[in-house]
C-alpha atoms as a PDB file:
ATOM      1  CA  UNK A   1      -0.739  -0.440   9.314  1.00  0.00           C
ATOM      2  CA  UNK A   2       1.725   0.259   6.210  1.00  0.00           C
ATOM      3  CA  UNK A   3       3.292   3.812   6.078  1.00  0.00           C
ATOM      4  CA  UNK A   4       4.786   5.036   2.795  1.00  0.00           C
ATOM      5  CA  UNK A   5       6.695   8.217   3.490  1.00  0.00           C
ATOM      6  CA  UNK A   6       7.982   9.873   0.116  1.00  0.00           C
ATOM      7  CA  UNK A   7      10.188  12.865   1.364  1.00  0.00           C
ATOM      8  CA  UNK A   8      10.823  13.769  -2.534  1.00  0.00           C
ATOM      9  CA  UNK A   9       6.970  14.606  -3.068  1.00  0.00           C
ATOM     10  CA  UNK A  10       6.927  15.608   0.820  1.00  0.00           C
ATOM     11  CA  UNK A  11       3.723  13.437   1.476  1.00  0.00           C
ATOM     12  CA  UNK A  12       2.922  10.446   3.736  1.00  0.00           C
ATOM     13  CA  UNK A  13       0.358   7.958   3.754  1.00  0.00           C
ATOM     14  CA  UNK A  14      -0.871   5.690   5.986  1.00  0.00           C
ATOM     15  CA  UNK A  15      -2.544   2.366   5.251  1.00  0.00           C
ATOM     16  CA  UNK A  16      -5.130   1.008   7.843  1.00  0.00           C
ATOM     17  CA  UNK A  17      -6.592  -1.688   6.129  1.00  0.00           C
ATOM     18  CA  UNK A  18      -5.537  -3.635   2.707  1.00  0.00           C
ATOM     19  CA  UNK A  19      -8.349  -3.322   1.108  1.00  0.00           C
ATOM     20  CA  UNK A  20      -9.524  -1.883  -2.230  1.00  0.00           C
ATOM     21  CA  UNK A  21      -9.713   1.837  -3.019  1.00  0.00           C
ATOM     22  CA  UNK A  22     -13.352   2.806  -3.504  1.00  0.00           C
ATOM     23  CA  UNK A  23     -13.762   6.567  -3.163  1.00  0.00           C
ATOM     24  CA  UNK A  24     -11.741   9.648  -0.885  1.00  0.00           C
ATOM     25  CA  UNK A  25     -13.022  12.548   0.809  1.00  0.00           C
ATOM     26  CA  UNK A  26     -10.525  15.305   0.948  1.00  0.00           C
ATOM     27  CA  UNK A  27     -10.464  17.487   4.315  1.00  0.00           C
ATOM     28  CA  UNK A  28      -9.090  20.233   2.420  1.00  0.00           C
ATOM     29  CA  UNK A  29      -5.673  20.780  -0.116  1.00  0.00           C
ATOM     30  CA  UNK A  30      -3.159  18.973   2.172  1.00  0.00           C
ATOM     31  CA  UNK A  31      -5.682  15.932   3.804  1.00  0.00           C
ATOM     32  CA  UNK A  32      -7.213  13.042   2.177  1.00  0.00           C
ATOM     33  CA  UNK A  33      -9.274   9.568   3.965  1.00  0.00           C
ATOM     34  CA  UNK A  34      -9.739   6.866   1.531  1.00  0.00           C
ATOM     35  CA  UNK A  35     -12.057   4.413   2.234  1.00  0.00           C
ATOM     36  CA  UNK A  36     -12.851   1.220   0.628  1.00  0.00           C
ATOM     37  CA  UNK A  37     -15.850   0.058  -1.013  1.00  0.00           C
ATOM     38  CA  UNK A  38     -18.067  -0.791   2.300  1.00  0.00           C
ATOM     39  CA  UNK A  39     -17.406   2.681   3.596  1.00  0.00           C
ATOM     40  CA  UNK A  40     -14.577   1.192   5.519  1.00  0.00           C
ATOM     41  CA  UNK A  41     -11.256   3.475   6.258  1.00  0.00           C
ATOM     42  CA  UNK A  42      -8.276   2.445   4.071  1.00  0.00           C
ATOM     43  CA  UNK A  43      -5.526   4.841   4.490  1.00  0.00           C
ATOM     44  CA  UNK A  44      -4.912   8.644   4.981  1.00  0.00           C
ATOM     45  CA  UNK A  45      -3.009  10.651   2.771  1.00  0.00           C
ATOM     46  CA  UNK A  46      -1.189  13.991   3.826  1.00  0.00           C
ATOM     47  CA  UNK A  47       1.131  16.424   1.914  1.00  0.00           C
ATOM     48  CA  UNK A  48       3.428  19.486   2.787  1.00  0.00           C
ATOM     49  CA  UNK A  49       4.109  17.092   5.382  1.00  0.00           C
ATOM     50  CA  UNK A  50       7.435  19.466   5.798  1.00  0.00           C
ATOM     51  CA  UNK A  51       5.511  22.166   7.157  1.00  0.00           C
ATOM     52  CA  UNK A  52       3.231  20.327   9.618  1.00  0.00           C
ATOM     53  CA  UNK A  53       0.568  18.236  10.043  1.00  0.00           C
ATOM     54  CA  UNK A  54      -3.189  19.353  10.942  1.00  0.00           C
ATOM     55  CA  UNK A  55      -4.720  16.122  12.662  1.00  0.00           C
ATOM     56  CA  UNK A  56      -7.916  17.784  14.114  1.00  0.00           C
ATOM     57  CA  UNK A  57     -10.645  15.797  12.067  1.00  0.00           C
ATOM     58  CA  UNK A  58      -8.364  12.552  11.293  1.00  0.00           C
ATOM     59  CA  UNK A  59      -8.914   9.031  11.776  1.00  0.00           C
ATOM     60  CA  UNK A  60      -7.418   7.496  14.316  1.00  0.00           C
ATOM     61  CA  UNK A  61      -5.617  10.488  15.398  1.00  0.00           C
ATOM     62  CA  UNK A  62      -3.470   8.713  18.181  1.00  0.00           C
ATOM     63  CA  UNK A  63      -1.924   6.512  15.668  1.00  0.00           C
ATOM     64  CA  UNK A  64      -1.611   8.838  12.874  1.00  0.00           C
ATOM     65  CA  UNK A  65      -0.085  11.069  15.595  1.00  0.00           C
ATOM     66  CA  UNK A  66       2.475   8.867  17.385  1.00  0.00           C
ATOM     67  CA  UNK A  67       3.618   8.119  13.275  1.00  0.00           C
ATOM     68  CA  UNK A  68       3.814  11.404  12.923  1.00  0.00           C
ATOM     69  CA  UNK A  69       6.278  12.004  16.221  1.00  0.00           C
ATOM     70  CA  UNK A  70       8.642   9.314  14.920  1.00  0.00           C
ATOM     71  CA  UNK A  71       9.113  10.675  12.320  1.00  0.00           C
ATOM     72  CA  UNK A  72       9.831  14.308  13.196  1.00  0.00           C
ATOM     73  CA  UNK A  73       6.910  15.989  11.581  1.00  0.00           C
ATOM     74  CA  UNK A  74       5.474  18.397  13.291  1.00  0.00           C
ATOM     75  CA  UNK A  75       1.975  17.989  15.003  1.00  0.00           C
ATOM     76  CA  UNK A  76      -0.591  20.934  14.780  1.00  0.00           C
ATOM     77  CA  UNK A  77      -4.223  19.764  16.778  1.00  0.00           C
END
């Protein structure tokens, strides 16, 4: 897992698997799953991170979660 955390834009993403960007599926303005060309998951991407996080409908929401926590961004399930 890679985590790129770019407080100037106030976004995060997380990197599951190095593989090539295929296509995304965004959950809604602030939420975005990229997945690779197999249908694989490759990374999430979440912004107005400053404001809190929704995780309901995120993959791997334990791990995306626990990043999350240690970073100090607040968790809304």
């Amino acid at each position: 897992m890679e985590i790129t955390h770019d407080k100037k834009i106030d976004a995060i993403y997380i990197r599951f698997k190095d593989i090539p960007y295929s296509y995304g599926h965004d959950l809604d303005e602030e939420r975005r799953i990229d997945y690779g060309a197999n249908g694989e998951l490759r990374g999430v991407e979440l912004h107005c991170i400053s404001k809190g996080v929704i995780t309901d409908d995120l993959p791997h929401r334990a791990e995306i979660e626990r990043v999350l926590d240690d970073r100090g961004i607040r968790i809304y399930a």
